[in-house]
PDB file of N, CA and C in Angstrom:
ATOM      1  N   UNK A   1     -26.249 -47.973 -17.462  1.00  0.00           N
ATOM      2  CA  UNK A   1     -27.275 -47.144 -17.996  1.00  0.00           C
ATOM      3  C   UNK A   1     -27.564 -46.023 -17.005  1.00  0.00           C
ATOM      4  N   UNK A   2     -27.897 -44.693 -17.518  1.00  0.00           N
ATOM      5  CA  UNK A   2     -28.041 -43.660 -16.844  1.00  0.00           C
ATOM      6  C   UNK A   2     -29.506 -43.250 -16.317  1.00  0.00           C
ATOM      7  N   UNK A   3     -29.450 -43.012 -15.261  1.00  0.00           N
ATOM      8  CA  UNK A   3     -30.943 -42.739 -15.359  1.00  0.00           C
ATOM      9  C   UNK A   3     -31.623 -41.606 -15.339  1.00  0.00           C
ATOM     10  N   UNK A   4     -32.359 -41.545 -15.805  1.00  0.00           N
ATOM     11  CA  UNK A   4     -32.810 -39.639 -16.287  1.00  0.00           C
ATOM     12  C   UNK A   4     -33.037 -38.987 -14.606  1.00  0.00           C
ATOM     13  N   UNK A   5     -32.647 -37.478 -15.007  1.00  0.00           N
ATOM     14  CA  UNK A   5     -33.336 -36.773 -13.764  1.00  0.00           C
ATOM     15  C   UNK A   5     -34.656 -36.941 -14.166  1.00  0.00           C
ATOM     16  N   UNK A   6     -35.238 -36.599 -12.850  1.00  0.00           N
ATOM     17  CA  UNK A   6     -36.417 -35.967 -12.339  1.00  0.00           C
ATOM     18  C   UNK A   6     -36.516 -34.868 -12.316  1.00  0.00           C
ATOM     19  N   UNK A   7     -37.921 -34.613 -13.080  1.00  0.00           N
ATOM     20  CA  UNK A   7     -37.953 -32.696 -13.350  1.00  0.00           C
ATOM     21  C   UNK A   7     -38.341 -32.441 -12.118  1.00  0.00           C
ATOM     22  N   UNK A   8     -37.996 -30.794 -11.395  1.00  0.00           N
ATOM     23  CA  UNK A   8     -38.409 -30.805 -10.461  1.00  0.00           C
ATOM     24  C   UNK A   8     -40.063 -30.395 -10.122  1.00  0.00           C
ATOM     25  N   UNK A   9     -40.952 -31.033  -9.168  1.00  0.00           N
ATOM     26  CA  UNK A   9     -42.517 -30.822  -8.822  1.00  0.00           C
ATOM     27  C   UNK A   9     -42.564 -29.721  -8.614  1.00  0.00           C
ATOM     28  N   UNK A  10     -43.333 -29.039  -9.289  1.00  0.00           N
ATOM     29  CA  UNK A  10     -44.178 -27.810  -8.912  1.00  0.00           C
ATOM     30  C   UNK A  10     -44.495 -27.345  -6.998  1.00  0.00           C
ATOM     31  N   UNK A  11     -44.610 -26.837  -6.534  1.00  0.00           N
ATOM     32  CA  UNK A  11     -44.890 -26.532  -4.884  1.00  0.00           C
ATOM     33  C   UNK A  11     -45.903 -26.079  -4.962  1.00  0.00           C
ATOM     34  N   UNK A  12     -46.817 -27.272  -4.647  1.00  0.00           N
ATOM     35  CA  UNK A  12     -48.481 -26.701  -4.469  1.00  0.00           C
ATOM     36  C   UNK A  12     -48.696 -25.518  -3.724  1.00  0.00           C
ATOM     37  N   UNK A  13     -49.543 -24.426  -4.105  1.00  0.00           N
ATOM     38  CA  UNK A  13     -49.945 -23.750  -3.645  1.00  0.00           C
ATOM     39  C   UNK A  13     -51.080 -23.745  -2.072  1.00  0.00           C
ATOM     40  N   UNK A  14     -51.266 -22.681  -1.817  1.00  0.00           N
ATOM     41  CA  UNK A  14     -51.675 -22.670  -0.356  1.00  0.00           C
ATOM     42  C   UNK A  14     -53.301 -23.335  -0.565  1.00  0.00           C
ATOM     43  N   UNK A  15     -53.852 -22.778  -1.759  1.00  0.00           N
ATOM     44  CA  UNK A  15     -55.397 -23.120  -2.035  1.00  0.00           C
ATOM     45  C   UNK A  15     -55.204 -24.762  -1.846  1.00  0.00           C
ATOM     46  N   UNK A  16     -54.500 -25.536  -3.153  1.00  0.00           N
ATOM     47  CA  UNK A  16     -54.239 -26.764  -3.144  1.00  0.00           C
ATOM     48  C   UNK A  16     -53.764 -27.036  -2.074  1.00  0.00           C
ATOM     49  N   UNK A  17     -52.914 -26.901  -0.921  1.00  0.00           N
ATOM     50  CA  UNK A  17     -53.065 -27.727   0.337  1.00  0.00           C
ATOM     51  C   UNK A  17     -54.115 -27.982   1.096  1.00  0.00           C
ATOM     52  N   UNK A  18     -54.817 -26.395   1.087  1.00  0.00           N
ATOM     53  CA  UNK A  18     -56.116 -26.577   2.391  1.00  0.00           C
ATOM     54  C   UNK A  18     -56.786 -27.731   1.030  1.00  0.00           C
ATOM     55  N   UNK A  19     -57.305 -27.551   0.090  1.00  0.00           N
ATOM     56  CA  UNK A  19     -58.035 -28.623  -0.845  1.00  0.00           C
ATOM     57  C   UNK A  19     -57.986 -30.205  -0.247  1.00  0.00           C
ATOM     58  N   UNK A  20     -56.337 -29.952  -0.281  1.00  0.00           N
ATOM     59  CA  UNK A  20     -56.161 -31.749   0.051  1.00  0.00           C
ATOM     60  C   UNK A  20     -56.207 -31.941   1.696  1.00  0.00           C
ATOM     61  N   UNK A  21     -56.486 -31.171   2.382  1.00  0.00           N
ATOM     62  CA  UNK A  21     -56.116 -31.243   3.608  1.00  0.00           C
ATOM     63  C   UNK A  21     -57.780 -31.091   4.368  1.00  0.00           C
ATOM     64  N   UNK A  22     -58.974 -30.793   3.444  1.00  0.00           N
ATOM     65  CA  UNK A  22     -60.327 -30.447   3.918  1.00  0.00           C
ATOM     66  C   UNK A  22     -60.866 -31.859   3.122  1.00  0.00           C
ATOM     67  N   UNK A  23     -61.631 -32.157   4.143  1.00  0.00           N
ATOM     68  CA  UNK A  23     -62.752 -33.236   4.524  1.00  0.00           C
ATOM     69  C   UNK A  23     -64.109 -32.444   4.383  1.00  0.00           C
ATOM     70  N   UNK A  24     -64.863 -33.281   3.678  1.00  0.00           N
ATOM     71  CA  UNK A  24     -66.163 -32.522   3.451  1.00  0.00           C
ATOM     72  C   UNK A  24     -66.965 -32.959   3.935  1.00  0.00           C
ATOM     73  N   UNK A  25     -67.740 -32.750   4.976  1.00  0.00           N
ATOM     74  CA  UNK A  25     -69.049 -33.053   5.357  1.00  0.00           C
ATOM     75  C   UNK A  25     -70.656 -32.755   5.093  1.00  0.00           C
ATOM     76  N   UNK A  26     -71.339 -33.180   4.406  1.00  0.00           N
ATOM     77  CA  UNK A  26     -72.632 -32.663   3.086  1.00  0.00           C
ATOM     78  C   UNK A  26     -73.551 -32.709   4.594  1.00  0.00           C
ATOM     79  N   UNK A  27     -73.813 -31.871   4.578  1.00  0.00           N
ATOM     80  CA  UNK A  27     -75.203 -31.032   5.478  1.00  0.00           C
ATOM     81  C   UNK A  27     -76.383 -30.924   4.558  1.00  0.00           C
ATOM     82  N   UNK A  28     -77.359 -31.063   5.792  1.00  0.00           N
ATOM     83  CA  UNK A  28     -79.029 -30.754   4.898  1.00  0.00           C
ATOM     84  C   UNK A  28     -79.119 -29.144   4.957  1.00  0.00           C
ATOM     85  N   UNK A  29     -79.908 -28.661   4.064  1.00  0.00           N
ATOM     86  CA  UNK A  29     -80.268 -27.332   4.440  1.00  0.00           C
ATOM     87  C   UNK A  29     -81.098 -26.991   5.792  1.00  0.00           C
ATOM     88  N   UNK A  30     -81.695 -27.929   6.156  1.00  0.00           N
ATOM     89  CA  UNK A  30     -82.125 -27.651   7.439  1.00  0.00           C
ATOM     90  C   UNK A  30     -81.211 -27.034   8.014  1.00  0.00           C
ATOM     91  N   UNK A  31     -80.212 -28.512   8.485  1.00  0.00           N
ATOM     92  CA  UNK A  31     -78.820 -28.389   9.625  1.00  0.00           C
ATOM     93  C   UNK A  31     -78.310 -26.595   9.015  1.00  0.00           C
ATOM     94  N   UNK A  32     -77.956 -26.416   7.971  1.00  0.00           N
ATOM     95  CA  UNK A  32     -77.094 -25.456   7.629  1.00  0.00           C
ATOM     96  C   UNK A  32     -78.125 -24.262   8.429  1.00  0.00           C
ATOM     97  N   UNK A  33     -79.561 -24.515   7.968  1.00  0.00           N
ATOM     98  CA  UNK A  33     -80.135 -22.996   9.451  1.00  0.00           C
ATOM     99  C   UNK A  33     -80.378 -22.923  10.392  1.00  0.00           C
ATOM    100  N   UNK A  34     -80.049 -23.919  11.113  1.00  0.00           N
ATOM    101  CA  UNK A  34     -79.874 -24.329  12.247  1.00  0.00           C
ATOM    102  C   UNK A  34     -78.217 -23.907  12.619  1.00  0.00           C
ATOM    103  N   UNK A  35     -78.111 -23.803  11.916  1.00  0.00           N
ATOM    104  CA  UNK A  35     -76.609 -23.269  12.358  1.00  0.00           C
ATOM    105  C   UNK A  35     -76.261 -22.500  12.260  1.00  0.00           C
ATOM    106  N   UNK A  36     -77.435 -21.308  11.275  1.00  0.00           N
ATOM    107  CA  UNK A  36     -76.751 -19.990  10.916  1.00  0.00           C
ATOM    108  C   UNK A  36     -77.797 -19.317  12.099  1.00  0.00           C
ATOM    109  N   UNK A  37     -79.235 -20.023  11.982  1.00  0.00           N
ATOM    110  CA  UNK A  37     -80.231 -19.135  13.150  1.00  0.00           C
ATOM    111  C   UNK A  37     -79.184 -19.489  14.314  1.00  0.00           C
ATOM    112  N   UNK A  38     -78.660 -20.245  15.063  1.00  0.00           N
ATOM    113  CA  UNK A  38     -77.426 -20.597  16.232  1.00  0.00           C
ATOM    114  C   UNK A  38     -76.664 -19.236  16.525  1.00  0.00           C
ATOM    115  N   UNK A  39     -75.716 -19.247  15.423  1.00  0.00           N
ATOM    116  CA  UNK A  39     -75.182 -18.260  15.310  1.00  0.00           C
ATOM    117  C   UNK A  39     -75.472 -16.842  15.472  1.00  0.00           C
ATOM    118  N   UNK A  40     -76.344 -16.942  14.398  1.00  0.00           N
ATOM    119  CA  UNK A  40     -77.118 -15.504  14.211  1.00  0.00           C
ATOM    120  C   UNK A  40     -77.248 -14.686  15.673  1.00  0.00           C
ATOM    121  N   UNK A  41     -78.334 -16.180  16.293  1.00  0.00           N
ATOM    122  CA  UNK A  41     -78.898 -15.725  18.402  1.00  0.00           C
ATOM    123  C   UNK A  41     -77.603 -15.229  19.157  1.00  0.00           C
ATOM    124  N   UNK A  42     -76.642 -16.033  18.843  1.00  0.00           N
ATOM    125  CA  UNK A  42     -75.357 -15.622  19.826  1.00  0.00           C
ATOM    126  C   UNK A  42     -74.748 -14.482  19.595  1.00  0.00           C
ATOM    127  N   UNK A  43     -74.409 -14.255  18.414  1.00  0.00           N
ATOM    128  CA  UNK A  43     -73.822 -12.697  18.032  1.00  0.00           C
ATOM    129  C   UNK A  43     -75.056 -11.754  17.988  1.00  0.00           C
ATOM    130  N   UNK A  44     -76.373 -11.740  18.548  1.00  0.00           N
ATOM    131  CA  UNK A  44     -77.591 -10.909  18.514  1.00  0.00           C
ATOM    132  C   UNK A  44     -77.462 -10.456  20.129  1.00  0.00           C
ATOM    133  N   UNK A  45     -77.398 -11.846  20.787  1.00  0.00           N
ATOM    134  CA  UNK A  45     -77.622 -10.994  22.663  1.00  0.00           C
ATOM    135  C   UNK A  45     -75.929 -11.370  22.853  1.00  0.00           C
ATOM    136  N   UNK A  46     -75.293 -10.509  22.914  1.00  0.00           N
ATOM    137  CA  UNK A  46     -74.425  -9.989  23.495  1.00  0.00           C
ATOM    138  C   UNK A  46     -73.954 -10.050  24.934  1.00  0.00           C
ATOM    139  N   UNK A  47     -73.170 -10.316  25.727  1.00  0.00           N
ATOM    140  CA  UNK A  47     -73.140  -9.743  27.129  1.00  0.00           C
ATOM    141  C   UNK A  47     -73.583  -8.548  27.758  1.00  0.00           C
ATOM    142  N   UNK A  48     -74.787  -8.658  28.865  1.00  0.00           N
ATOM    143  CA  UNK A  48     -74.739  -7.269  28.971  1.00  0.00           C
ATOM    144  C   UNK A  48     -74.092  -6.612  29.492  1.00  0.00           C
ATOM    145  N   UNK A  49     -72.901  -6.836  30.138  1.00  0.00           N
ATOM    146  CA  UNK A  49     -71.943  -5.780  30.842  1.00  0.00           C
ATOM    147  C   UNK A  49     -71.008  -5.243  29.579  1.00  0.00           C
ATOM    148  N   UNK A  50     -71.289  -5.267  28.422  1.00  0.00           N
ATOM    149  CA  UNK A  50     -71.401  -4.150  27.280  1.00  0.00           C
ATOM    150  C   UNK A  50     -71.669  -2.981  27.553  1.00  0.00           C
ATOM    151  N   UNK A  51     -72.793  -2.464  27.713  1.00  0.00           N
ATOM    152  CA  UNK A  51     -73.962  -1.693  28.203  1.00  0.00           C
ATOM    153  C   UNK A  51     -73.408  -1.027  29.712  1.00  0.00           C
ATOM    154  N   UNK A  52     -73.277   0.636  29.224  1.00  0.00           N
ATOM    155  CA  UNK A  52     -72.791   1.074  30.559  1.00  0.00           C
ATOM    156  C   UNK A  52     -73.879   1.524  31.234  1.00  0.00           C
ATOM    157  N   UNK A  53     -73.743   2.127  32.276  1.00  0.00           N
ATOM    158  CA  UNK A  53     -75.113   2.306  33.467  1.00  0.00           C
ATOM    159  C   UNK A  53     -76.128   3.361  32.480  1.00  0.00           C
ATOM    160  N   UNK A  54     -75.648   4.133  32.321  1.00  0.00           N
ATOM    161  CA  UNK A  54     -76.191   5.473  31.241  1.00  0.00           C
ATOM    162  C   UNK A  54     -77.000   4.742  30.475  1.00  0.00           C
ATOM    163  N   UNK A  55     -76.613   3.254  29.905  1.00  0.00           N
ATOM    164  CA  UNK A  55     -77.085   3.398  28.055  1.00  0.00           C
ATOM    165  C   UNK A  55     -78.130   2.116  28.810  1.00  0.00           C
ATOM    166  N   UNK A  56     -78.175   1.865  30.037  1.00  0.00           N
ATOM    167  CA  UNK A  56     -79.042   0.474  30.902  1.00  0.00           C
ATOM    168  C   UNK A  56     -80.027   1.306  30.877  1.00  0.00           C
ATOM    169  N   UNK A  57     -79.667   2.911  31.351  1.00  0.00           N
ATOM    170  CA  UNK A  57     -81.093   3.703  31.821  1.00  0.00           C
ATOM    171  C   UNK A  57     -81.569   4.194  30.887  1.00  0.00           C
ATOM    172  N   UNK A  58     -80.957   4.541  29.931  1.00  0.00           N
ATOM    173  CA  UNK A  58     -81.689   5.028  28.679  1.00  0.00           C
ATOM    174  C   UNK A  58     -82.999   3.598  27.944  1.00  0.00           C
ATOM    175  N   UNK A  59     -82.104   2.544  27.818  1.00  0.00           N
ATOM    176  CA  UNK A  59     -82.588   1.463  27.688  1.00  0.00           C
ATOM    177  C   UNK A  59     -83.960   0.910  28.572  1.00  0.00           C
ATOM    178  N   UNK A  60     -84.122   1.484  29.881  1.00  0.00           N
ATOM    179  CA  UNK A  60     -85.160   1.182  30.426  1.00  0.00           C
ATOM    180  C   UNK A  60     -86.275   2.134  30.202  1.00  0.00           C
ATOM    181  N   UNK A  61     -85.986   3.518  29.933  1.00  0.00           N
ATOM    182  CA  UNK A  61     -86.625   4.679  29.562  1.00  0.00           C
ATOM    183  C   UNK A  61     -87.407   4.411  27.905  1.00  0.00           C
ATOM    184  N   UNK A  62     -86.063   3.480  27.099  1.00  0.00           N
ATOM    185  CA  UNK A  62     -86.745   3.332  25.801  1.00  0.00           C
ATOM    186  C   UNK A  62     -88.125   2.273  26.247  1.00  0.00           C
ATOM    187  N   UNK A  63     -88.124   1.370  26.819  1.00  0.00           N
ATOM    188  CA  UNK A  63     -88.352   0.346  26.787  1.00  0.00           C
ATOM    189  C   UNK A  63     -89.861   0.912  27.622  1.00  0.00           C
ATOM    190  N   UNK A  64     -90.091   2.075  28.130  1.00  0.00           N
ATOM    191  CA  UNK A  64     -91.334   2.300  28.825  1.00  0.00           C
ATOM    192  C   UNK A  64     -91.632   3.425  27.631  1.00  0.00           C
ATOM    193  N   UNK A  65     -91.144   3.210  26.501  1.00  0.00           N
ATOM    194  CA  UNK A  65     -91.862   4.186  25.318  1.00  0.00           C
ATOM    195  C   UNK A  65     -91.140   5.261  25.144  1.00  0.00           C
ATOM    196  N   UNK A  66     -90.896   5.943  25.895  1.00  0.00           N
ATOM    197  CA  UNK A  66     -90.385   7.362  25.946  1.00  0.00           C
ATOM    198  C   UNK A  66     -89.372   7.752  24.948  1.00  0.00           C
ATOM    199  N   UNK A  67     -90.406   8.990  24.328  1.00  0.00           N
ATOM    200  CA  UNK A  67     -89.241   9.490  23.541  1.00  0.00           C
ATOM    201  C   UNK A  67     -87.942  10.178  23.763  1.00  0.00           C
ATOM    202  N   UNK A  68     -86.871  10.309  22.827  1.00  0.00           N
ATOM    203  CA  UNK A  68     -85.710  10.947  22.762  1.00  0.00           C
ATOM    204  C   UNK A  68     -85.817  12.127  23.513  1.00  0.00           C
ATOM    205  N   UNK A  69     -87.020  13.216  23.243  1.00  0.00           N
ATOM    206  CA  UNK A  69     -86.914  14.183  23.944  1.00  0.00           C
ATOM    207  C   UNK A  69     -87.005  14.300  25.261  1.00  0.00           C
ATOM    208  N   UNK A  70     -88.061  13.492  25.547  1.00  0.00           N
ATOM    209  CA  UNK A  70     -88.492  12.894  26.883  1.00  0.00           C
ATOM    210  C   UNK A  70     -87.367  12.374  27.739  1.00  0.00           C
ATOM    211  N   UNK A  71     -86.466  11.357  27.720  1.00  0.00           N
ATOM    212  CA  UNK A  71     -85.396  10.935  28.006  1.00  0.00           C
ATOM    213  C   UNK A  71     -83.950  12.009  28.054  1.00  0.00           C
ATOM    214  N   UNK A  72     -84.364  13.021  27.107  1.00  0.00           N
ATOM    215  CA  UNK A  72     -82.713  14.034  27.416  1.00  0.00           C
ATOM    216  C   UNK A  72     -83.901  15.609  28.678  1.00  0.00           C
ATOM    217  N   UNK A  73     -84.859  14.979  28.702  1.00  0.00           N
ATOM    218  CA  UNK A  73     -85.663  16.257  30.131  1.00  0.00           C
ATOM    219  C   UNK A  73     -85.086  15.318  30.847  1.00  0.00           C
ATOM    220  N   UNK A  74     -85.371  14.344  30.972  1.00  0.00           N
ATOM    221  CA  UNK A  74     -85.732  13.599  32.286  1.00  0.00           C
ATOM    222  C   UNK A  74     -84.479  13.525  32.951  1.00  0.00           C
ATOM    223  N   UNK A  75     -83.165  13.306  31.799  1.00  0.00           N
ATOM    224  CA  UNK A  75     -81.906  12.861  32.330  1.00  0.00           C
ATOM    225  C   UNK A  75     -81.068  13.927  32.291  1.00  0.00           C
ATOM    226  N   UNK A  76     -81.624  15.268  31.808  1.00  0.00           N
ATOM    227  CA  UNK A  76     -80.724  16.672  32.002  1.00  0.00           C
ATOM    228  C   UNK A  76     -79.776  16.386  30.656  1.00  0.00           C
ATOM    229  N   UNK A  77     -79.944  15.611  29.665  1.00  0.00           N
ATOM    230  CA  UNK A  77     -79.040  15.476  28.409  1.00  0.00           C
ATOM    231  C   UNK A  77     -79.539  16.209  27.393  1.00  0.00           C
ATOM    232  N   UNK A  78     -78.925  16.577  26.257  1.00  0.00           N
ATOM    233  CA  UNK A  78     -79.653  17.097  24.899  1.00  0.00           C
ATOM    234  C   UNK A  78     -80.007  15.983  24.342  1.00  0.00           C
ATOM    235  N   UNK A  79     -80.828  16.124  23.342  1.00  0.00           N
ATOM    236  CA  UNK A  79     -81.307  15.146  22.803  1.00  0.00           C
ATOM    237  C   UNK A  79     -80.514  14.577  21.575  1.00  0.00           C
ATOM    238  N   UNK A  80     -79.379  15.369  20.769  1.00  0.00           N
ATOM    239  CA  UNK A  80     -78.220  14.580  20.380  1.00  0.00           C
ATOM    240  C   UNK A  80     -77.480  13.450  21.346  1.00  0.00           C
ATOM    241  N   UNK A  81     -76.959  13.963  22.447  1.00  0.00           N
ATOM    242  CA  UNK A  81     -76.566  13.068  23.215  1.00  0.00           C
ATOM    243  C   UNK A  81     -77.284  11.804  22.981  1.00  0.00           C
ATOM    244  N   UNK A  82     -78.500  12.101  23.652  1.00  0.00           N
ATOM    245  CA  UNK A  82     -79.665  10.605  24.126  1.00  0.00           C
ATOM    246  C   UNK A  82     -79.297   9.779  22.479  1.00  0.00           C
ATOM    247  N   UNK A  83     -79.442  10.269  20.890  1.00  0.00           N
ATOM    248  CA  UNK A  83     -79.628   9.774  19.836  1.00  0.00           C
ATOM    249  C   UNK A  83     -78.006   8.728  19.777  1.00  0.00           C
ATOM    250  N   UNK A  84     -76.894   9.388  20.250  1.00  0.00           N
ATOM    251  CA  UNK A  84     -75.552   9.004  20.386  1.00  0.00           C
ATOM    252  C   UNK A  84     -75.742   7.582  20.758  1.00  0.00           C
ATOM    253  N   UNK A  85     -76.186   7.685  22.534  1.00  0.00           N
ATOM    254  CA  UNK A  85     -76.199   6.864  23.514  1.00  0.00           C
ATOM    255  C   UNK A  85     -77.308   5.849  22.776  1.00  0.00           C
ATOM    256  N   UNK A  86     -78.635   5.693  22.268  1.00  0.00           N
ATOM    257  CA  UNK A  86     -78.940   5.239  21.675  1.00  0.00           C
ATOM    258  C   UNK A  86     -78.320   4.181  20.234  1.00  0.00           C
ATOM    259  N   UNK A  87     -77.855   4.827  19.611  1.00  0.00           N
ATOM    260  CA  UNK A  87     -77.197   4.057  18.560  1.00  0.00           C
ATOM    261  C   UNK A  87     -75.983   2.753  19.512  1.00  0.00           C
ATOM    262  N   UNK A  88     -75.395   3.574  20.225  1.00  0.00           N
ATOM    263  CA  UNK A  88     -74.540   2.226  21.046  1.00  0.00           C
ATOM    264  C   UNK A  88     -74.963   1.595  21.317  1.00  0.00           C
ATOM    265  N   UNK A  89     -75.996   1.656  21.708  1.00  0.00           N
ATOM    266  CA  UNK A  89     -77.107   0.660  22.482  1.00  0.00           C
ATOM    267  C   UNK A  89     -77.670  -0.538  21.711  1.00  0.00           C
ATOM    268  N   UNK A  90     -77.394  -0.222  20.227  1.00  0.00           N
ATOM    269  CA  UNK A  90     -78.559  -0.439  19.189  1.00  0.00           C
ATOM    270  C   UNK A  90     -77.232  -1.391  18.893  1.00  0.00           C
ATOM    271  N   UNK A  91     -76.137  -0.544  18.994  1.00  0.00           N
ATOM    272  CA  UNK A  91     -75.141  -1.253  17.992  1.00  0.00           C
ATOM    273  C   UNK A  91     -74.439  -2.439  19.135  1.00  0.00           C
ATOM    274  N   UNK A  92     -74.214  -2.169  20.382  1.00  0.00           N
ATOM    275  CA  UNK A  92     -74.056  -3.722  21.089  1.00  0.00           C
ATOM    276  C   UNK A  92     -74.343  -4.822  21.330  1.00  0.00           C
ATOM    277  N   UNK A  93     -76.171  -3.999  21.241  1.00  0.00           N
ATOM    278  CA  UNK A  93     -77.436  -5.292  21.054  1.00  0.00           C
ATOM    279  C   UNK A  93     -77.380  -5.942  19.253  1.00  0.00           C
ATOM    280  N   UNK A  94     -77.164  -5.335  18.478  1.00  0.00           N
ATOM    281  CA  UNK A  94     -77.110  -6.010  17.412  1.00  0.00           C
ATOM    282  C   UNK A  94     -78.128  -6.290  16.840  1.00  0.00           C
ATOM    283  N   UNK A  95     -78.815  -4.675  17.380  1.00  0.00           N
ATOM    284  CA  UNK A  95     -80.497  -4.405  16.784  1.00  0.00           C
ATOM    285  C   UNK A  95     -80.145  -3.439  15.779  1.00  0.00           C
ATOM    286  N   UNK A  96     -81.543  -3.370  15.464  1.00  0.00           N
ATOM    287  CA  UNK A  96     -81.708  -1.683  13.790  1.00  0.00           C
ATOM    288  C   UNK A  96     -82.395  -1.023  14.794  1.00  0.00           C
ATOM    289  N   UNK A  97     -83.367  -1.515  15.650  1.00  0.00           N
ATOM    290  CA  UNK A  97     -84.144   0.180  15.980  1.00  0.00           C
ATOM    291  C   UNK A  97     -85.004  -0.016  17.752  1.00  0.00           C
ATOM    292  N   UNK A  98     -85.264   0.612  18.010  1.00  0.00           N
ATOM    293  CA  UNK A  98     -85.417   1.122  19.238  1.00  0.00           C
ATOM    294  C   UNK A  98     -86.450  -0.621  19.892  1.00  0.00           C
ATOM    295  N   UNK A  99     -87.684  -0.963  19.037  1.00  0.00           N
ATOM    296  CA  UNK A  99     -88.170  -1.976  19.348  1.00  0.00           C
ATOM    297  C   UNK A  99     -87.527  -3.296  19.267  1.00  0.00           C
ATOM    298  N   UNK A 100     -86.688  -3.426  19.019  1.00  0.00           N
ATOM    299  CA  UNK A 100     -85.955  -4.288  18.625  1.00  0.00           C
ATOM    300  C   UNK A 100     -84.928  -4.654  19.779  1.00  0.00           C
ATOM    301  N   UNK A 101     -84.572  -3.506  20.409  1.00  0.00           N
ATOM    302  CA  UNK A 101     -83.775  -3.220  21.601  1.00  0.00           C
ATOM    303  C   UNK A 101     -84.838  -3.506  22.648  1.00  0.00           C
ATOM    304  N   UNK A 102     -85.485  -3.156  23.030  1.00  0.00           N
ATOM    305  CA  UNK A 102     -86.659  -3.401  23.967  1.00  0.00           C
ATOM    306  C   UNK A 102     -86.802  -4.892  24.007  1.00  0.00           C
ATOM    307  N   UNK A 103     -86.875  -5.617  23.017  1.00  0.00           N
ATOM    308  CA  UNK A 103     -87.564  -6.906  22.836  1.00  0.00           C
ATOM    309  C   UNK A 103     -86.264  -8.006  23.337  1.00  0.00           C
ATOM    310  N   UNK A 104     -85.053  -7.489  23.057  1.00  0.00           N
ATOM    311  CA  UNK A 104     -83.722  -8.436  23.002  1.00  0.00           C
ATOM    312  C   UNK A 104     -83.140  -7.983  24.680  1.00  0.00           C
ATOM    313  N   UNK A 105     -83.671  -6.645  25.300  1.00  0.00           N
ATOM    314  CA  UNK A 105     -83.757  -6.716  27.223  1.00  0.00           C
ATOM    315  C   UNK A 105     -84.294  -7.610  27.506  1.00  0.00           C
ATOM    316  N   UNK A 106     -85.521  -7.326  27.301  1.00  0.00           N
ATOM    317  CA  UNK A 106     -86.510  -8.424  27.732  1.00  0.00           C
ATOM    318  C   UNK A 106     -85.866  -9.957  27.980  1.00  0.00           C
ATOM    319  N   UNK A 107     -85.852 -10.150  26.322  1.00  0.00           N
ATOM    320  CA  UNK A 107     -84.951 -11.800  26.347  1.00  0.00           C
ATOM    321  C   UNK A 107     -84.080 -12.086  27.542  1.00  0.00           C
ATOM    322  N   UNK A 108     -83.408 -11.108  27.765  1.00  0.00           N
ATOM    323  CA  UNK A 108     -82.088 -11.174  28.262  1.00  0.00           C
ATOM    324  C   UNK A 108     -82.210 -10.823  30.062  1.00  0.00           C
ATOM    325  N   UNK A 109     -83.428 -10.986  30.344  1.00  0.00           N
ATOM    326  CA  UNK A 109     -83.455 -10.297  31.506  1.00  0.00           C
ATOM    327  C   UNK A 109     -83.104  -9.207  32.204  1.00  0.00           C
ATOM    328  N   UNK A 110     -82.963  -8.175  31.518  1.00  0.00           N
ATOM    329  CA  UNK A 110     -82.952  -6.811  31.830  1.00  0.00           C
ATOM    330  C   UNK A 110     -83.998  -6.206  32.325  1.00  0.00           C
ATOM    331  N   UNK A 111     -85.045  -6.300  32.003  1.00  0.00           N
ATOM    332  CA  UNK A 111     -86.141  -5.225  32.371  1.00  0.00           C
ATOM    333  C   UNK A 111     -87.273  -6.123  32.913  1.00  0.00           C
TER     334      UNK A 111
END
C-alpha cells in the first residue's frame, strides 16, 4: 500500500513566529506607569556633557530670569543666536520651554 504525500506546510510568517515565540506577562496599570513615568525621567535628564559651555551659560543666565535680549548684551550675541542656542538647550534637556529647563538644572545639579 502506498502512502499518500504530504502536502507541503505553509512557512509561517515573521508575525506568527514572534507570536509563538512571546510569553506574556499581564501587568497592573499601576506597574505599566511606573514604567512609563521610569522611562519618561531617564530620557527627560539627559547627560549633561550634552550641553556645550555656551548653552551651560546661557542656561545659567536663563535660569537667573534673564531675557533673550538681555543674554545676547551681556554675551556680545544677537538675539537670534541666543533663541538658536536656546532651543538646543530645550531640545537636549527634553523640555518645551525656558522654565522647564531651569527646573530639570536644578534636578540635575547644575546650578
Amino acid at each position: 500500500m502506498q502512502q499518500a504525500k504530504s502536502l507541503p506546510q505553509p512557512t509561517p510568517s515573521a508575525s506568527e513566529k514572534a507570536d509563538r515565540d512571546t510569553i506574556e506577562y499581564p501587568i497592573s496599570d499601576s506597574q505599566q506607569q511606573g514604567y512609563v513615568e521610569k522611562h519618561r525621567s531617564l530620557r527627560q535628564f539627559k547627560p549633561i556633557n550634552r550641553l556645550s559651555k555656551r548653552e551651560l551659560e546661557i542656561l545659567k543666565l536663563l535660569i537667573e530670569g534673564r531675557s533673550n535680549t538681555e543674554i545676547a548684551t551681556l554675551l556680545y550675541l544677537s538675539p537670534n543666536t541666543i533663541k538658536t542656542h536656546i532651543r538646543g538647550i530645550l531640545n537636549k534637556l527634553s523640555v518645551e520651554n525656558r522654565i522647564q529647563a531651569a527646573v530639570a538644572a536644578v534636578r540635575m545639579g547644575l546650578m
